[in-house]
Protein backbone atom coordinates (compact mmCIF):
# COMPACT_ATOMS: atom_id res chain seq x y z
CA UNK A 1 60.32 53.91 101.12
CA UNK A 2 62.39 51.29 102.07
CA UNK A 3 61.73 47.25 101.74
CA UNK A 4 61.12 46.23 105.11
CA UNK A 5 58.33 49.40 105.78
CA UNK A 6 56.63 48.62 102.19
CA UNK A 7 56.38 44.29 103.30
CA UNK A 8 55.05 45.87 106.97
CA UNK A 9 52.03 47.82 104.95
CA UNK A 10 51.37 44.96 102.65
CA UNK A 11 50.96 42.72 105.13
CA UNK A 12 48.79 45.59 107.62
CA UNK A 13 46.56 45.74 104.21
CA UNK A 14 45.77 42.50 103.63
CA UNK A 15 45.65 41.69 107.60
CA UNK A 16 43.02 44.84 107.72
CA UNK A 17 41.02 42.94 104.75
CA UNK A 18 40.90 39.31 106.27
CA UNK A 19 39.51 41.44 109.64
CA UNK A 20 36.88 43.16 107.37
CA UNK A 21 36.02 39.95 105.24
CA UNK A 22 35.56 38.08 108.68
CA UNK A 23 33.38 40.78 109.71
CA UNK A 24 31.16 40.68 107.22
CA UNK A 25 30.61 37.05 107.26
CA UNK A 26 29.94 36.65 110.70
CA UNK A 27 27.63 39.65 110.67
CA UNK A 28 25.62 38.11 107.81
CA UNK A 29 25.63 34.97 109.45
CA UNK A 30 23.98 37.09 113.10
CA UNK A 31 21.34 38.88 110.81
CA UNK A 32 20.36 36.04 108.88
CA UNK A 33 19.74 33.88 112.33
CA UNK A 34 18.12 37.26 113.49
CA UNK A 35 16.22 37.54 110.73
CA UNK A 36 14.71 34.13 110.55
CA UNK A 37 14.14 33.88 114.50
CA UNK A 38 11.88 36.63 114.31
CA UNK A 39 9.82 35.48 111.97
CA UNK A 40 8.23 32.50 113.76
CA UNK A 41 4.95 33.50 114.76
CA UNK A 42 5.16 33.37 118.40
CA UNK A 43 7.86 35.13 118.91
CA UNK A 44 7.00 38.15 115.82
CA UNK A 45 4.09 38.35 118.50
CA UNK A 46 5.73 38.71 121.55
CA UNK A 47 8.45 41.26 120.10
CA UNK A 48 5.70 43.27 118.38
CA UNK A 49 4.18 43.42 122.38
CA UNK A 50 7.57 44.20 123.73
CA UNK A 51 8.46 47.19 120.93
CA UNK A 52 4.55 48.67 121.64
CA UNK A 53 5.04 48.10 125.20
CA UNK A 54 8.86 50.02 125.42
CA UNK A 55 7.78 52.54 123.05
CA UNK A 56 4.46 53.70 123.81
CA UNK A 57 5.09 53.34 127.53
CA UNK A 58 1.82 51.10 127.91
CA UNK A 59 0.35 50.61 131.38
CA UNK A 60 0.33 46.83 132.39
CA UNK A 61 -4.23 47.34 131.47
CA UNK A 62 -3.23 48.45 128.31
CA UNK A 63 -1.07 45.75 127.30
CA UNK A 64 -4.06 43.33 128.36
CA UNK A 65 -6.36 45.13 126.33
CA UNK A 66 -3.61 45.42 123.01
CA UNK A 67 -2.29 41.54 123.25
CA UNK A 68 -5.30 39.89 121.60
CA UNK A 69 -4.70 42.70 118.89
CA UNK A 70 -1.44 41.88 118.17
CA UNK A 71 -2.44 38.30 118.41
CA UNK A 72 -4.73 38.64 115.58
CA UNK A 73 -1.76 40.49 113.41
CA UNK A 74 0.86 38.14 113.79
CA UNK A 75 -1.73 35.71 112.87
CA UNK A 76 -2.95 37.12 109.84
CA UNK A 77 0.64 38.35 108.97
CA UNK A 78 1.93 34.26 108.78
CA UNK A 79 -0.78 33.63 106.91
CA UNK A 80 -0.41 36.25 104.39
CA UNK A 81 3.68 35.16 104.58
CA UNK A 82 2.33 31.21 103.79
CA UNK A 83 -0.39 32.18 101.22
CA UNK A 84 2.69 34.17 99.26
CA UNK A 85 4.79 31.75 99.63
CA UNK A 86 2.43 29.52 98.18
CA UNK A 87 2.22 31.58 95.32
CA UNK A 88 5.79 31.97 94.78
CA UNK A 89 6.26 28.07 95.11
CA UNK A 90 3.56 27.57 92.13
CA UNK A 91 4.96 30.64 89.81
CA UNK A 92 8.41 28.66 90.01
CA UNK A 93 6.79 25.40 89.37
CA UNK A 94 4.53 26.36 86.28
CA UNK A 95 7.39 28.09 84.67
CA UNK A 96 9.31 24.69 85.46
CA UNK A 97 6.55 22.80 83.61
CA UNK A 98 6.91 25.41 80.71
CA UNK A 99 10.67 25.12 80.48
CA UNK A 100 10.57 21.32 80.62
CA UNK A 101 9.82 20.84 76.38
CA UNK A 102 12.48 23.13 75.91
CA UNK A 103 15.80 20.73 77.76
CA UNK A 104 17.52 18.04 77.18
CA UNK A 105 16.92 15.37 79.59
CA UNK A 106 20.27 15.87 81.29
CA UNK A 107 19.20 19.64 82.35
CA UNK A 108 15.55 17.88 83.11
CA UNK A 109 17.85 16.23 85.71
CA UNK A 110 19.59 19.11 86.84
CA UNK A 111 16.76 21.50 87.13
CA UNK A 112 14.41 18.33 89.31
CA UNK A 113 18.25 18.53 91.74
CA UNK A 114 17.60 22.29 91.73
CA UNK A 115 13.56 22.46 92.59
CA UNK A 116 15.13 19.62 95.37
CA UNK A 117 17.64 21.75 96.84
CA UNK A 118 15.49 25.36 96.97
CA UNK A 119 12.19 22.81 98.53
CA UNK A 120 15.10 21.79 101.15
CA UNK A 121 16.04 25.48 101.71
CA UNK A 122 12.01 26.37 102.10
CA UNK A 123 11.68 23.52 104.51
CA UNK A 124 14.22 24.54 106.62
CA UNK A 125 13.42 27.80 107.11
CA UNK A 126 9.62 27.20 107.90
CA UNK A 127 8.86 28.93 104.50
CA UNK A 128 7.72 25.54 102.95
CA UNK A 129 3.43 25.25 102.37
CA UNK A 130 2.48 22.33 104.82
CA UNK A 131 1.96 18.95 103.78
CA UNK A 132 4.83 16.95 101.13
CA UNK A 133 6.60 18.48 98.51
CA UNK A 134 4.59 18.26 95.08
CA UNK A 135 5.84 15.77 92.61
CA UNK A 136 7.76 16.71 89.72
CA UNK A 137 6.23 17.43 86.56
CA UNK A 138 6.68 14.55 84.03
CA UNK A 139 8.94 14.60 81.19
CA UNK A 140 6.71 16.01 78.36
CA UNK A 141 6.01 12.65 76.04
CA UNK A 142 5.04 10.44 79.03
């Protein structure tokens, strides 16, 4: 194999990679946005009416009669969604209030950035309980 043809499939390697890599991170980027546009509650209603609808074949009585089902579900489903993410919020704060004896005030500082950051993520993406973040736990000795 000479020089020139080995440089040529070096370079058609990594080009192929860079294609792949780009791939992938603008796919993630679509089912993320997919992911999180569905959830809202509105429209996890209306595409739960659309996928019944399409697949079932419903007549246009039907769909009257199934709506205030599905409705109901998509209700109940957010609030199941909120109530767990409740609980997941207060599992990560209690075991923050346990860990707090055990740092040094410097990673007291660094774990209140990280709670900060994650309640920023949650808010963002609707997943935060209404109403203001809690405060931060004290520093044990206050």
């Amino acid at each position: 194999m000479n020089k020139s043809l080995r440089w040529k499939l070096i370079v058609a390697f990594v080009l192929i990679f860079l294609a792949g890599a780009a791939c992938g991170f603008f796919g993630a980027i679509h089912m993320h946005q997919a992911f999180f546009a569905r959830m809202a509650p509105g429209s996890m209603a209306q595409h739960m009416k659309e996928r019944m609808r399409a697949e079932l074949k419903l007549t246009p009585d039907q769909m009257l009669k199934i709506s205030p089902i599905i409705d109901r579900a998509a209700s109940q489903l957010t609030m199941a969604r909120e109530q767990t993410m409740r609980s997941v919020h207060e599992i990560f704060n209690q075991t923050h209030r346990e860990m707090q004896p055990l740092l040094t005030p410097e990673q007291r500082v660094k774990l209140e950035e990280m709670e900060k950051r994650h309640s920023r993520l949650l808010h963002r993406h609707g997943f935060m309980p209404p109403g203001p973040p809690p405060p931060p736990p004290p520093p044990p000795g206050d």
